[in-house]
N, C-alpha and C. Protein backbone atom coordinates (compact mmCIF):
# COMPACT_ATOMS: atom_id res chain seq x y z
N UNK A 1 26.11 -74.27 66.49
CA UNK A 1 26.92 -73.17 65.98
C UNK A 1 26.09 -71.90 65.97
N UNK A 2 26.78 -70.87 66.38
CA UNK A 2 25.99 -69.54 66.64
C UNK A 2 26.15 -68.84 65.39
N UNK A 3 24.94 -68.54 65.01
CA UNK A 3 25.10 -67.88 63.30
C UNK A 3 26.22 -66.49 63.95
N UNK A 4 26.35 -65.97 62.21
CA UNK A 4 27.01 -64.43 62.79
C UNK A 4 25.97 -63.64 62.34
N UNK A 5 26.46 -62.65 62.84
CA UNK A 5 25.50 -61.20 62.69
C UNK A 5 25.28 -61.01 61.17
N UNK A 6 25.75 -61.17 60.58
CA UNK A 6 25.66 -61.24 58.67
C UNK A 6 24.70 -61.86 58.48
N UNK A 7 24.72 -63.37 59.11
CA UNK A 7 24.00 -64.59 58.44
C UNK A 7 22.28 -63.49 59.32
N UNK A 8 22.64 -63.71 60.25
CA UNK A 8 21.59 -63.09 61.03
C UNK A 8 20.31 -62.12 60.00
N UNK A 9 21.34 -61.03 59.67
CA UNK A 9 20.84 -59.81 59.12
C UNK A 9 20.18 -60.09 57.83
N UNK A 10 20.55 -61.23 57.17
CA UNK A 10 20.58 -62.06 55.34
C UNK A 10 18.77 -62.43 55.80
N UNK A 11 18.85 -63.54 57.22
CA UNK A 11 17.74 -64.36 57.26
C UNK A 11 16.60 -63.54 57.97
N UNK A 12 16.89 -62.13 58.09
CA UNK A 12 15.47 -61.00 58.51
C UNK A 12 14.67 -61.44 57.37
N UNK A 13 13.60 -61.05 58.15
CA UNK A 13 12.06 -60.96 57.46
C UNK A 13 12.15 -59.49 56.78
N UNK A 14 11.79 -59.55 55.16
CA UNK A 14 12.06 -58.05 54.77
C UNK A 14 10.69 -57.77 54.60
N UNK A 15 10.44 -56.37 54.69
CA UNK A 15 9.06 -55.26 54.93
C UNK A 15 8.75 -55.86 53.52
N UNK A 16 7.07 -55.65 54.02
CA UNK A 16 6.82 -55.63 52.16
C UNK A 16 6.60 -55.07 51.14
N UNK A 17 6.78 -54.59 50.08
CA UNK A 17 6.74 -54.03 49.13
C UNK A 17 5.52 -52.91 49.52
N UNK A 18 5.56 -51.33 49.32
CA UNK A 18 4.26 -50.76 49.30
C UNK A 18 3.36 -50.93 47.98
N UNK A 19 2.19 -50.75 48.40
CA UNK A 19 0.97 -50.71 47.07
C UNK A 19 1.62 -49.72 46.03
N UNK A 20 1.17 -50.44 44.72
CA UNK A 20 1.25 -48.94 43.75
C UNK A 20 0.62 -47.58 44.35
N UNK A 21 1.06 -46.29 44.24
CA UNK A 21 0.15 -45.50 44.25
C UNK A 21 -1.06 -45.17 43.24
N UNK A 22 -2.50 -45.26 43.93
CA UNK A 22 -3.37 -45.13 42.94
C UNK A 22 -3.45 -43.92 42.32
N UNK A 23 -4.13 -43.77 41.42
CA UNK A 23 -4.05 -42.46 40.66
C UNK A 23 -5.65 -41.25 40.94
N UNK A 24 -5.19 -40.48 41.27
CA UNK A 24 -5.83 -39.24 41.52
C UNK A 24 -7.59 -39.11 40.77
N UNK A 25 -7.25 -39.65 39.25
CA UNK A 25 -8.58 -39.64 38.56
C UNK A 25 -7.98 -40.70 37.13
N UNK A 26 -9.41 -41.46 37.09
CA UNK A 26 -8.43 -42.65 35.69
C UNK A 26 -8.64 -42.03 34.53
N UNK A 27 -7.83 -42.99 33.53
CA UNK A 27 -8.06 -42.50 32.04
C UNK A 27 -9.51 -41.91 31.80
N UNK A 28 -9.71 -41.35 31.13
CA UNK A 28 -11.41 -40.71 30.51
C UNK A 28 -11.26 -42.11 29.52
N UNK A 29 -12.46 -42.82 29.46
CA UNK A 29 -12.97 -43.78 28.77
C UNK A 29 -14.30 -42.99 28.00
N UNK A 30 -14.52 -43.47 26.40
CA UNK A 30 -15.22 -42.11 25.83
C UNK A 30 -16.82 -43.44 25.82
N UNK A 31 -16.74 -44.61 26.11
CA UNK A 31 -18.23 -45.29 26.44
C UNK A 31 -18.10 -45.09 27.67
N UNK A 32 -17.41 -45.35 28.40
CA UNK A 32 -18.19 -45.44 30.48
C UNK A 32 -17.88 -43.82 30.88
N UNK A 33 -16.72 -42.84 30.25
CA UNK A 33 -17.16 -41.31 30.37
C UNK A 33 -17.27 -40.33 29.82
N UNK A 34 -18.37 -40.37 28.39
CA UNK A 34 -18.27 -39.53 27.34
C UNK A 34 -18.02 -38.00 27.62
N UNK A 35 -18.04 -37.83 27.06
CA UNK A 35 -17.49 -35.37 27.03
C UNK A 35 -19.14 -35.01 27.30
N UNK A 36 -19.09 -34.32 28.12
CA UNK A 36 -20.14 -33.66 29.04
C UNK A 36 -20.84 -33.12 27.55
N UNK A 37 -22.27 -33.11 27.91
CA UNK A 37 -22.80 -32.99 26.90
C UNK A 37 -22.86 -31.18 26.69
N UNK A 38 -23.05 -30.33 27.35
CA UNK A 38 -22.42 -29.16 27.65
C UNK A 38 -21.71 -28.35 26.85
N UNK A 39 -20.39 -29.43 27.04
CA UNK A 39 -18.98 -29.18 26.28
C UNK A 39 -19.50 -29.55 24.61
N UNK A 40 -19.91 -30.54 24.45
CA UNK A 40 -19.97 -30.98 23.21
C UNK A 40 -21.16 -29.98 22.43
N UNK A 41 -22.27 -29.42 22.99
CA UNK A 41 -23.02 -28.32 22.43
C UNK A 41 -22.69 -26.93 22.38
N UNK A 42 -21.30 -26.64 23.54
CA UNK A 42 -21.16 -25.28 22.62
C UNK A 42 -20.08 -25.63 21.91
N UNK A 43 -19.54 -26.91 21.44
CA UNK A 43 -17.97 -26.65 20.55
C UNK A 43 -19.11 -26.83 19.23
N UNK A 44 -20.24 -27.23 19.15
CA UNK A 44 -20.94 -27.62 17.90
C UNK A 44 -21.20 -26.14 17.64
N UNK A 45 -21.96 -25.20 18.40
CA UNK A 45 -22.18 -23.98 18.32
C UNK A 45 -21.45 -23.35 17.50
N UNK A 46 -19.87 -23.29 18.48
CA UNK A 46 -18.79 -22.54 17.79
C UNK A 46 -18.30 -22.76 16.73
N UNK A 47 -18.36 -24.29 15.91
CA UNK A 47 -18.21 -24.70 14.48
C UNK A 47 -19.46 -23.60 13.51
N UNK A 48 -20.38 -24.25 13.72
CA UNK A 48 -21.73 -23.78 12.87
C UNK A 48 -21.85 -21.93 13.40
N UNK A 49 -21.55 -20.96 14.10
CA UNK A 49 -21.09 -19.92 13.78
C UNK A 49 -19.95 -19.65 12.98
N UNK A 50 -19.09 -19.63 13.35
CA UNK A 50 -17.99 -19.60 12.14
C UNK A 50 -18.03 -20.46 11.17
N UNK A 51 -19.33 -20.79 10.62
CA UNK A 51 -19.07 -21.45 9.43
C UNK A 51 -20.30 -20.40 8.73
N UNK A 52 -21.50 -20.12 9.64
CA UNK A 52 -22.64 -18.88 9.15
C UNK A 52 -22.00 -17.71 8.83
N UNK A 53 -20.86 -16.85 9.67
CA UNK A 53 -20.21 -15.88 9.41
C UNK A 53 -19.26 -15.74 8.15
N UNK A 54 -18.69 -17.11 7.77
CA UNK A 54 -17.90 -16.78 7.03
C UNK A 54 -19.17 -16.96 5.64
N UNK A 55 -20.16 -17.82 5.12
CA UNK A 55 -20.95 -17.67 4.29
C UNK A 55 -21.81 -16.42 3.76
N UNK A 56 -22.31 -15.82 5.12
CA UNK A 56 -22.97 -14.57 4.94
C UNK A 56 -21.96 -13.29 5.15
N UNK A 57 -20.71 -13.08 5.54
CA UNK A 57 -20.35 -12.08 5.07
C UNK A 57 -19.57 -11.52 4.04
N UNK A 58 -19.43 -10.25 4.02
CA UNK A 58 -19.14 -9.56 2.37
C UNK A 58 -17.95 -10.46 2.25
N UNK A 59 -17.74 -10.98 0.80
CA UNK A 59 -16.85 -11.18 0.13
C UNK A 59 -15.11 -10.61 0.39
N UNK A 60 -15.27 -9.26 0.34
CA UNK A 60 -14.21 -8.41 0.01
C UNK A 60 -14.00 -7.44 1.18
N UNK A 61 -14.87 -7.09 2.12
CA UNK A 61 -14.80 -6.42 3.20
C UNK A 61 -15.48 -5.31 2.99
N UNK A 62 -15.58 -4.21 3.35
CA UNK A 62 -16.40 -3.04 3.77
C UNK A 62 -15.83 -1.81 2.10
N UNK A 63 -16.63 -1.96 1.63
CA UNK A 63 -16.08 -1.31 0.12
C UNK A 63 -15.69 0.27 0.38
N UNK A 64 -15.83 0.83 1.70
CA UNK A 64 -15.27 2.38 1.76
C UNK A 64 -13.89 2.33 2.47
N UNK A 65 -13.55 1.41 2.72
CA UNK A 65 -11.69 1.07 2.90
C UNK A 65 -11.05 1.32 1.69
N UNK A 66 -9.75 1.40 2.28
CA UNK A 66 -8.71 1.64 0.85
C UNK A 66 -9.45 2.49 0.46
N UNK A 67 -8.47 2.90 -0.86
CA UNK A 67 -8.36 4.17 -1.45
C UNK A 67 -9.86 4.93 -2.24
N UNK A 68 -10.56 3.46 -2.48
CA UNK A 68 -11.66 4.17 -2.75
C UNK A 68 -12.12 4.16 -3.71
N UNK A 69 -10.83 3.79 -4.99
CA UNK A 69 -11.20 3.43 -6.30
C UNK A 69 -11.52 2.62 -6.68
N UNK A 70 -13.00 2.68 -7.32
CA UNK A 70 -13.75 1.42 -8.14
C UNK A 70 -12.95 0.67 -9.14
N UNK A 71 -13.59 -0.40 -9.57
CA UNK A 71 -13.20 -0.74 -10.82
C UNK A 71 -13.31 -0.03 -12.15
N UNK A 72 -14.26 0.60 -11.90
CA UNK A 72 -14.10 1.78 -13.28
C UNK A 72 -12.95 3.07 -13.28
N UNK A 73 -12.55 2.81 -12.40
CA UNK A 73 -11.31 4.05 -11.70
C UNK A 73 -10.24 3.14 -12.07
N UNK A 74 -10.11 2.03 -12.35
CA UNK A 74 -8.90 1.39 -12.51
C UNK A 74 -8.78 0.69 -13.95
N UNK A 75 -10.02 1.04 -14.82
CA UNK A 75 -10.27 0.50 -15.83
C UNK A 75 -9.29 1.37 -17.20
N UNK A 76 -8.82 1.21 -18.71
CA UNK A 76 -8.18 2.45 -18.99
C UNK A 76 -9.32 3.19 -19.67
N UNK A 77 -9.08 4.60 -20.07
CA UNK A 77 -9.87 5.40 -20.40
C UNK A 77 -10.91 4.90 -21.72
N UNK A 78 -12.10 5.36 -22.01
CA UNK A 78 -12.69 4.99 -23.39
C UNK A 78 -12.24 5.17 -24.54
N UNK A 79 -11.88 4.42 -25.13
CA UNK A 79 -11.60 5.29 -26.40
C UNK A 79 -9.61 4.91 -26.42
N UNK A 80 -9.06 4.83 -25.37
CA UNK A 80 -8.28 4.56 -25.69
C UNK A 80 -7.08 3.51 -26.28
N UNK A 81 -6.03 4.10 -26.50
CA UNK A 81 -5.45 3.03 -28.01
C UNK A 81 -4.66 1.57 -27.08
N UNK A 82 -4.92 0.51 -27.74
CA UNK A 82 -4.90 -0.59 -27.17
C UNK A 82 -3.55 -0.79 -26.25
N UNK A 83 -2.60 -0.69 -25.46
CA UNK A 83 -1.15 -0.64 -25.15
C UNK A 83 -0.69 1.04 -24.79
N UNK A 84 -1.97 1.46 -24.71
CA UNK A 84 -1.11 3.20 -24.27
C UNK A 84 -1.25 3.05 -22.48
N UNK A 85 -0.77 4.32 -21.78
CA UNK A 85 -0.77 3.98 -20.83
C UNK A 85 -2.34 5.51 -20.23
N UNK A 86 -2.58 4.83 -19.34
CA UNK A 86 -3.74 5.84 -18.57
C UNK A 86 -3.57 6.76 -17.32
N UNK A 87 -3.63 7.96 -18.43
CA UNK A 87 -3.16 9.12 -17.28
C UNK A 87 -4.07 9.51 -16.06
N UNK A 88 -4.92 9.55 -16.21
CA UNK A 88 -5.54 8.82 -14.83
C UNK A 88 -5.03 8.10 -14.08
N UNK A 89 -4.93 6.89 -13.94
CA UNK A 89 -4.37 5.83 -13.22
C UNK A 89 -3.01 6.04 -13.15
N UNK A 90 -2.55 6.53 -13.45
CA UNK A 90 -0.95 7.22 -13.58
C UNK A 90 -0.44 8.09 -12.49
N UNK A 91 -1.89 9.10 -12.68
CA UNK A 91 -1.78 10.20 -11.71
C UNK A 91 -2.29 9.49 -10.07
N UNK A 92 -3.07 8.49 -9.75
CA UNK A 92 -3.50 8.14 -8.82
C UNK A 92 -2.42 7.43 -7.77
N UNK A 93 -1.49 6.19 -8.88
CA UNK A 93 -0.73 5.67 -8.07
C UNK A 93 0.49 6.55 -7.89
N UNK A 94 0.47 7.64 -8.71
CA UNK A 94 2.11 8.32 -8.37
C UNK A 94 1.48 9.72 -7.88
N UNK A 95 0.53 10.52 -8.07
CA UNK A 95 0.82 11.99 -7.48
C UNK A 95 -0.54 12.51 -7.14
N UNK A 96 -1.40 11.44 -6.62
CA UNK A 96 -2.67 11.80 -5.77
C UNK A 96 -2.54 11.89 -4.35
N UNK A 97 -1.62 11.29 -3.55
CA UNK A 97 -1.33 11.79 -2.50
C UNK A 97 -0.79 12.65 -1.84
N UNK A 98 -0.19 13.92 -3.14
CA UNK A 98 0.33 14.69 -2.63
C UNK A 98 -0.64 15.92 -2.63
N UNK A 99 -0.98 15.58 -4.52
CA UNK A 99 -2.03 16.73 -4.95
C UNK A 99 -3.44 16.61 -4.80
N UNK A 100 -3.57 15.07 -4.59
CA UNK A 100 -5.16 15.13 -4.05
C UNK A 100 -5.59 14.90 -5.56
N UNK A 101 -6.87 14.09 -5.14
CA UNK A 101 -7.53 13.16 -6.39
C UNK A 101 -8.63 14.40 -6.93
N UNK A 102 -8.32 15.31 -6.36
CA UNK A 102 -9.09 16.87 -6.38
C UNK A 102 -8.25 17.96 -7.35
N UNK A 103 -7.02 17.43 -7.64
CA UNK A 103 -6.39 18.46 -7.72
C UNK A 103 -6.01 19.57 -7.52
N UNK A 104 -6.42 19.76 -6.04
CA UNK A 104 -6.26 21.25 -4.62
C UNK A 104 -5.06 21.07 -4.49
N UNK A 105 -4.52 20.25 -4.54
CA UNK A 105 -3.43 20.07 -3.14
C UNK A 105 -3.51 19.94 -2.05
N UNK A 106 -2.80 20.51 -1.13
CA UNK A 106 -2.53 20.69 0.36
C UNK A 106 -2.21 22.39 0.13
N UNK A 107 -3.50 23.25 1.42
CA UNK A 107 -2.98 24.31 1.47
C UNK A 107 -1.64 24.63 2.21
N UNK A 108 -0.52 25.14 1.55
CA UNK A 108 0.89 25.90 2.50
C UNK A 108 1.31 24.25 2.27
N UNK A 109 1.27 23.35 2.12
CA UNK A 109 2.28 21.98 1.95
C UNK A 109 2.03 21.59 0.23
N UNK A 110 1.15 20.78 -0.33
CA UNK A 110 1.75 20.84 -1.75
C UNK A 110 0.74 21.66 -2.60
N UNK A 111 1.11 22.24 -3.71
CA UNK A 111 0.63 23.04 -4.69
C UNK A 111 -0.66 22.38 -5.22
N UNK A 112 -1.52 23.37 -6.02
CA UNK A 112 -2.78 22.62 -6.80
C UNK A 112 -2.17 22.29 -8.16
N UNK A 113 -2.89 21.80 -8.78
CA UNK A 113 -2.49 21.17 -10.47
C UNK A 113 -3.86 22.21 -10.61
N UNK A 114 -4.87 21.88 -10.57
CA UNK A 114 -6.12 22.91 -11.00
C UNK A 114 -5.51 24.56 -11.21
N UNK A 115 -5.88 24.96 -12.06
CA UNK A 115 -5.42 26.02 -12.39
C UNK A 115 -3.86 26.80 -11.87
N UNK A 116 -3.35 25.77 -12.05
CA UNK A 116 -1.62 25.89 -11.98
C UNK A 116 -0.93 26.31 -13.23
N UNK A 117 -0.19 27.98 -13.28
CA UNK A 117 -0.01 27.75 -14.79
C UNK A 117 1.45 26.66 -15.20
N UNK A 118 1.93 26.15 -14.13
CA UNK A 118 2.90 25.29 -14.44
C UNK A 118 2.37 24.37 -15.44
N UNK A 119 1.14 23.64 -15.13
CA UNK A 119 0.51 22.95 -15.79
C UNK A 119 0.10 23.11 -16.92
N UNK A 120 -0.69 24.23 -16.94
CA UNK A 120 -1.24 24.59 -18.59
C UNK A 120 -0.45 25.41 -19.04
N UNK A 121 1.23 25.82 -18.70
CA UNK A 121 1.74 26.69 -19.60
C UNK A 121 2.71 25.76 -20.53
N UNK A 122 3.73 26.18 -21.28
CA UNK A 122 4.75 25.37 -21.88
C UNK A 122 5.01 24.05 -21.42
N UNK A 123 4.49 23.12 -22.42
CA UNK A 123 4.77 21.97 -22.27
C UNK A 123 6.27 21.18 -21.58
N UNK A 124 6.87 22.14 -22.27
CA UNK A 124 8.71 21.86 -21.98
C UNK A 124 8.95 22.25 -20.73
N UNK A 125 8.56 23.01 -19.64
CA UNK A 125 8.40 22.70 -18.79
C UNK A 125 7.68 21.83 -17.61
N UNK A 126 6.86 21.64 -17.95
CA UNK A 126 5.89 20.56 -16.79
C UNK A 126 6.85 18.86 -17.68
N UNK A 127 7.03 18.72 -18.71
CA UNK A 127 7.85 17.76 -19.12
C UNK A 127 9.18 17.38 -18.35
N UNK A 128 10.06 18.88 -18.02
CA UNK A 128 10.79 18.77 -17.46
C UNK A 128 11.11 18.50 -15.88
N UNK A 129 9.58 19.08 -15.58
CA UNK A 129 9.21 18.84 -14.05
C UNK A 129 9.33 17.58 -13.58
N UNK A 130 8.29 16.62 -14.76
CA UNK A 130 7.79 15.18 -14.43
C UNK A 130 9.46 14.69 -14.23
N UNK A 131 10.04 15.16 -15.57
CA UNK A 131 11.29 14.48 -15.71
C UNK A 131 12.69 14.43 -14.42
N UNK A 132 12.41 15.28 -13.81
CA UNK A 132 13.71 16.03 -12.95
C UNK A 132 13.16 16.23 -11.53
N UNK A 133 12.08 16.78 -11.56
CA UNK A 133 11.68 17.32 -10.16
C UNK A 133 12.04 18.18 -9.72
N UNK A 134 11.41 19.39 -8.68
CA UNK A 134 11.70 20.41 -8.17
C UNK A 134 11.52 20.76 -6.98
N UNK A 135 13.08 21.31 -6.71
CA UNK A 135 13.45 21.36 -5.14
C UNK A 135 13.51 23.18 -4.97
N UNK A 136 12.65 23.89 -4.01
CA UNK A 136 12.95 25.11 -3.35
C UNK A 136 11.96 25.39 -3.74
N UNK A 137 11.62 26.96 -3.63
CA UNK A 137 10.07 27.68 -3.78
C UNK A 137 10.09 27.82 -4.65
N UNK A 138 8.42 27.78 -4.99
CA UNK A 138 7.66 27.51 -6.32
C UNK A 138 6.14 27.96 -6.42
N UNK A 139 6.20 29.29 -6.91
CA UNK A 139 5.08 30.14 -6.92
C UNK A 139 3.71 29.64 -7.55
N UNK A 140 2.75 29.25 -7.24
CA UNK A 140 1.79 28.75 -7.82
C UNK A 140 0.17 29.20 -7.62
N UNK A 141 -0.12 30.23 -8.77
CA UNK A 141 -1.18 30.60 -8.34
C UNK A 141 -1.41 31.78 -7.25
N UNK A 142 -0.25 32.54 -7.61
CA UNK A 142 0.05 33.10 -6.10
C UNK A 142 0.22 33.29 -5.20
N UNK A 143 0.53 31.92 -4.81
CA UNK A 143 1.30 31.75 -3.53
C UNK A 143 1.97 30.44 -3.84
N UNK A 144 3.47 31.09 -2.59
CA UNK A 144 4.59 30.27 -2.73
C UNK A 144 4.74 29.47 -1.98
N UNK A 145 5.37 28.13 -2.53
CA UNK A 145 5.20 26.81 -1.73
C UNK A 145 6.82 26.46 -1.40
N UNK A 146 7.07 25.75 -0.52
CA UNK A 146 8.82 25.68 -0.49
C UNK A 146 8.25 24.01 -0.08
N UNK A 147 9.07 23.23 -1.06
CA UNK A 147 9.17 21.69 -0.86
C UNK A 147 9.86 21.10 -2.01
N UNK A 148 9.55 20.00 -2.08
CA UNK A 148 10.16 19.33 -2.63
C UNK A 148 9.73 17.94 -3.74
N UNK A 149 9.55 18.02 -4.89
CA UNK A 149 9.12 17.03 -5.45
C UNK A 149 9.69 15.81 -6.20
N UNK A 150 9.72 14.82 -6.27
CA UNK A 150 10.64 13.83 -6.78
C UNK A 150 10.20 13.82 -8.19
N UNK A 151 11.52 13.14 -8.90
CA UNK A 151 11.47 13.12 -10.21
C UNK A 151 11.24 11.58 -10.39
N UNK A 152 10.17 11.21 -11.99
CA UNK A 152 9.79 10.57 -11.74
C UNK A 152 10.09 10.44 -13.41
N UNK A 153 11.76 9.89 -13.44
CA UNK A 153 11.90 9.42 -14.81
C UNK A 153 11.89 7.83 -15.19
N UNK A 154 11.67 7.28 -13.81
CA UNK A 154 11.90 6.40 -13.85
C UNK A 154 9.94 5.68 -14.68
N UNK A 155 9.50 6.49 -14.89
CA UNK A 155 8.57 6.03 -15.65
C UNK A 155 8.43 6.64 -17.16
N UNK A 156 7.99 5.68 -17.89
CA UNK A 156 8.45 5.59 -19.49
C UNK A 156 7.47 7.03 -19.94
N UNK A 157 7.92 7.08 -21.35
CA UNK A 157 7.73 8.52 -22.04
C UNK A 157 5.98 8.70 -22.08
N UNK A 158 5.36 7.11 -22.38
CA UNK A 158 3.71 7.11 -22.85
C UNK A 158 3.24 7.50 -21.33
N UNK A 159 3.97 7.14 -20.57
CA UNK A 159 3.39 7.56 -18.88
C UNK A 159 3.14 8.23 -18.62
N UNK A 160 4.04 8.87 -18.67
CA UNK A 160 4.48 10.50 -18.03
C UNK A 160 3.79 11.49 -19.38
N UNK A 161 3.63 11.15 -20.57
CA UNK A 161 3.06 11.92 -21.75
C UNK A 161 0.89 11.70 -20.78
N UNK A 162 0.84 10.72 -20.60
CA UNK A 162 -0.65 10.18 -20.73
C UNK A 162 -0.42 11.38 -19.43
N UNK A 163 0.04 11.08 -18.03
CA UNK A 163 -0.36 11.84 -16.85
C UNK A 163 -0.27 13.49 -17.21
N UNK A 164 0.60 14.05 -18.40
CA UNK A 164 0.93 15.47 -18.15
C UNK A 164 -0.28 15.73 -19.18
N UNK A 165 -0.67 14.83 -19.76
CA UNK A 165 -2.37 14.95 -20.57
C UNK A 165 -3.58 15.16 -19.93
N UNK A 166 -3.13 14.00 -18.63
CA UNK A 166 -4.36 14.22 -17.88
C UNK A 166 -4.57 15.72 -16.92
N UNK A 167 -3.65 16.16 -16.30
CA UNK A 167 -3.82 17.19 -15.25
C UNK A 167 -3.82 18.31 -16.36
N UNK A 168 -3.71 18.44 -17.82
CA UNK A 168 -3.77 19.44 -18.29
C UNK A 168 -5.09 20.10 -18.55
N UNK A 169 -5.59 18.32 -19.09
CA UNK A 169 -7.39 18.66 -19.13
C UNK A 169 -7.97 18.36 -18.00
N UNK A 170 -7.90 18.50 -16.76
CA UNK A 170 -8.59 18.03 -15.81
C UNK A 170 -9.24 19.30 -14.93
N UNK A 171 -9.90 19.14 -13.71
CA UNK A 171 -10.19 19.88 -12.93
C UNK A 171 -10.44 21.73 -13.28
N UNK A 172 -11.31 21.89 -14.59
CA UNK A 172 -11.19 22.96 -15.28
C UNK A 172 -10.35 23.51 -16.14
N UNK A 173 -8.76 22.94 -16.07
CA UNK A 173 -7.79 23.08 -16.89
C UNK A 173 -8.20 22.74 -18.33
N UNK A 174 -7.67 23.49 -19.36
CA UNK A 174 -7.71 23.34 -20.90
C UNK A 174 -6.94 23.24 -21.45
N UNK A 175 -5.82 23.06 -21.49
CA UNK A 175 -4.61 23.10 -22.00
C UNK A 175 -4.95 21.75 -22.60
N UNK A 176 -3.92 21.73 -23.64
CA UNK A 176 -3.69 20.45 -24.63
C UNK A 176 -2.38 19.03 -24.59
N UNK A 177 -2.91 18.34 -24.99
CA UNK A 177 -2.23 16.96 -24.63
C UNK A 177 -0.68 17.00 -25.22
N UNK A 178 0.07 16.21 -24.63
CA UNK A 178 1.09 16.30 -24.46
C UNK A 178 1.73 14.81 -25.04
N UNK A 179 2.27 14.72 -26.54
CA UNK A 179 2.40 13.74 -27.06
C UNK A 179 4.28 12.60 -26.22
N UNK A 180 4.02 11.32 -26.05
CA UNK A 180 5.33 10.23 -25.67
C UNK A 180 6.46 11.35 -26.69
N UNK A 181 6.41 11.81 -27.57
CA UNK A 181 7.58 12.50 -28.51
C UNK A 181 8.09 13.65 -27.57
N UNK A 182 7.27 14.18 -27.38
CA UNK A 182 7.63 15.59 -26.46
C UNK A 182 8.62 14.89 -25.34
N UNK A 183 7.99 14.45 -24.77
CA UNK A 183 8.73 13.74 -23.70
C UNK A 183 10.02 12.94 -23.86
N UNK A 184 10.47 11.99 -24.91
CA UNK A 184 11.32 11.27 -25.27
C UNK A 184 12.51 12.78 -25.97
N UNK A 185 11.62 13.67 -26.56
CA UNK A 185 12.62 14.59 -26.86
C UNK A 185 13.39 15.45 -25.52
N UNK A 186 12.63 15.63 -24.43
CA UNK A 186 13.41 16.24 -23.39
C UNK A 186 14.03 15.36 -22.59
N UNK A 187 13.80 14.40 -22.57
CA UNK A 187 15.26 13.42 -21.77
C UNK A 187 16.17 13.11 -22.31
N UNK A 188 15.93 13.04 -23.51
CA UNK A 188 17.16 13.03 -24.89
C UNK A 188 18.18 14.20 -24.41
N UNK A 189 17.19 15.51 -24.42
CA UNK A 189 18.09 16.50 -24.51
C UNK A 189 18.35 17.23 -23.45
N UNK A 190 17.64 16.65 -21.77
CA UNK A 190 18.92 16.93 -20.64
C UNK A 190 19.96 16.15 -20.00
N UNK A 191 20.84 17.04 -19.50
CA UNK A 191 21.93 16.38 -19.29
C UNK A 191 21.77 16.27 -17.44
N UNK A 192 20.77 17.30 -17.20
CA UNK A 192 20.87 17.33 -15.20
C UNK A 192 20.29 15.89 -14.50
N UNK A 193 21.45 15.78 -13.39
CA UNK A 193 20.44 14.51 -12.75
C UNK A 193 20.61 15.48 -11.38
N UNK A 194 19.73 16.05 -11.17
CA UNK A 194 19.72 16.91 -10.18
C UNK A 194 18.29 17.51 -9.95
N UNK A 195 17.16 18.05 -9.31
CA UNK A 195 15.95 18.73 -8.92
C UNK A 195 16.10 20.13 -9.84
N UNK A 196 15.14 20.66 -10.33
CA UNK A 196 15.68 22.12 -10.83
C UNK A 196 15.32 22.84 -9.07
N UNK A 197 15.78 24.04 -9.17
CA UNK A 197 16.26 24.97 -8.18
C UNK A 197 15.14 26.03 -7.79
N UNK A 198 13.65 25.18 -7.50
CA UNK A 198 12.61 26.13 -7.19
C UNK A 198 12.62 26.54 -9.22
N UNK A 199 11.37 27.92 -9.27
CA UNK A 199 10.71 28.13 -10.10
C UNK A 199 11.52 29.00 -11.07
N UNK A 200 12.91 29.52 -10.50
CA UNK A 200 13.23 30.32 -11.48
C UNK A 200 14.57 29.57 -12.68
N UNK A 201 15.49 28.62 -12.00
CA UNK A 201 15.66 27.76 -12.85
C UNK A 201 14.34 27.08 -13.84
N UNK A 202 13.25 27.00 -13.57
CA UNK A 202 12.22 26.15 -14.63
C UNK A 202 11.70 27.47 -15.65
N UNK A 203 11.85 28.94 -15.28
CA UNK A 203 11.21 29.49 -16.43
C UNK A 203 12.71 30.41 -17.21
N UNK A 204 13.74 29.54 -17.01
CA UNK A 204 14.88 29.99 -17.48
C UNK A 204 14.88 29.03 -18.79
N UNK A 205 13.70 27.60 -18.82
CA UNK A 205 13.52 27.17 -19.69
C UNK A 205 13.02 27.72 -21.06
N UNK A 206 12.12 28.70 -21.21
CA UNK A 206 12.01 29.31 -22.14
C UNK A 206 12.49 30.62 -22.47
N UNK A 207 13.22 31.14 -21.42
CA UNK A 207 13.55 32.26 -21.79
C UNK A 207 14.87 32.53 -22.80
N UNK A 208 15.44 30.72 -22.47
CA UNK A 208 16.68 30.78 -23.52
C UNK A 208 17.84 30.80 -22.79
N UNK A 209 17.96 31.31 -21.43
CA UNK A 209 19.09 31.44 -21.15
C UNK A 209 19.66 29.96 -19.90
């Protein structure tokens, strides 16, 4: 009987299987191929530097960064009463960047506090200043400044009393301290939530009208 072409094709000899493909490079074995000794002396390097750097350098970083103020600059004044607030430190975080820890100012941009008579004149005004703020020109010292200052009621009466204490006696100024009462009495008794209007709304304050 003559097979058929099926049976034929069934009883071929089939090819044989190819080899695995071998692999390019074998596993790293860490006894038959430890880490190049090389490698392993500068990663030791790079540990034991960054471990010398971080021991020997400063603590805190380069102490003429930031603003500059010591700890005795942030400490409250001598002498003062246990729970008051420090007009110093008052004046630093709220109105040294405008007026300068100098009390110059900025020439032609913001006014000086140093011999400003805003400062050393009527209390009831520089009270009202802190309290309200003042928008338009504002003669100071003889010359006029046009800007703008924010009001800063949002800080309590001993605050704003301690800071209008400090710039009074400060930077040659003599004028006298300026008690939390003064202050609690003029927010009591305005009604504006508005900037006063440059310098001549502020000396309309004593004139009465």
């Amino acid at each position: 009987m003559t097979p058929s072409p099926e049976d034929a094709l069934l009883r071929a000899p089939r090819p044989a299987a190819a080899p695995p493909q071998a692999r390019e490079q074998a596993d790293p074995s860490e006894r038959s191929q430890p880490i190049p000794l090389l490698v392993a002396a500068i990663t030791l390097a790079m540990v034991l530097g960054g471990a010398a750097y971080i021991l020997l350098s400063e603590p805190f970083g380069a102490p003429g960064l930031g603003d500059r103020r010591t700890i005795a600059d942030l400490r409250p004044a001598a002498g003062a009463a246990a729970g008051s607030a420090d007009g110093k430190q008052v004046f630093a975080g709220n109105c040294a960047s405008c007026h300068q820890a100098t009390g110059k100012g900025l020439p032609g941009v913001f006014p000086p506090l140093a011999g400003s008579e805003w400062v050393t004149g009527d209390e009831r005004v520089l009270a009202n200043i802190l309290l309200h703020g003042v928008d338009g020109e504002l003669t100071v010292a003889g010359t006029t400044y046009k800007g703008s200052m924010p009001s800063f009621k949002q800080l309590g009466d001993a605050e704003l009393a301690a800071v209008a204490s400090y710039i009074r006696a400060e930077w040659g100024n003599t004028a006298g301290a300026i008690k939390p009462e003064a202050i609690a009495a003029e927010r009591k008794a305005a009604s504006r939530d508005a900037p006063f209007k440059g310098g001549a709304e502020l000396k309309a304050l004593t004139s009465g009208s």
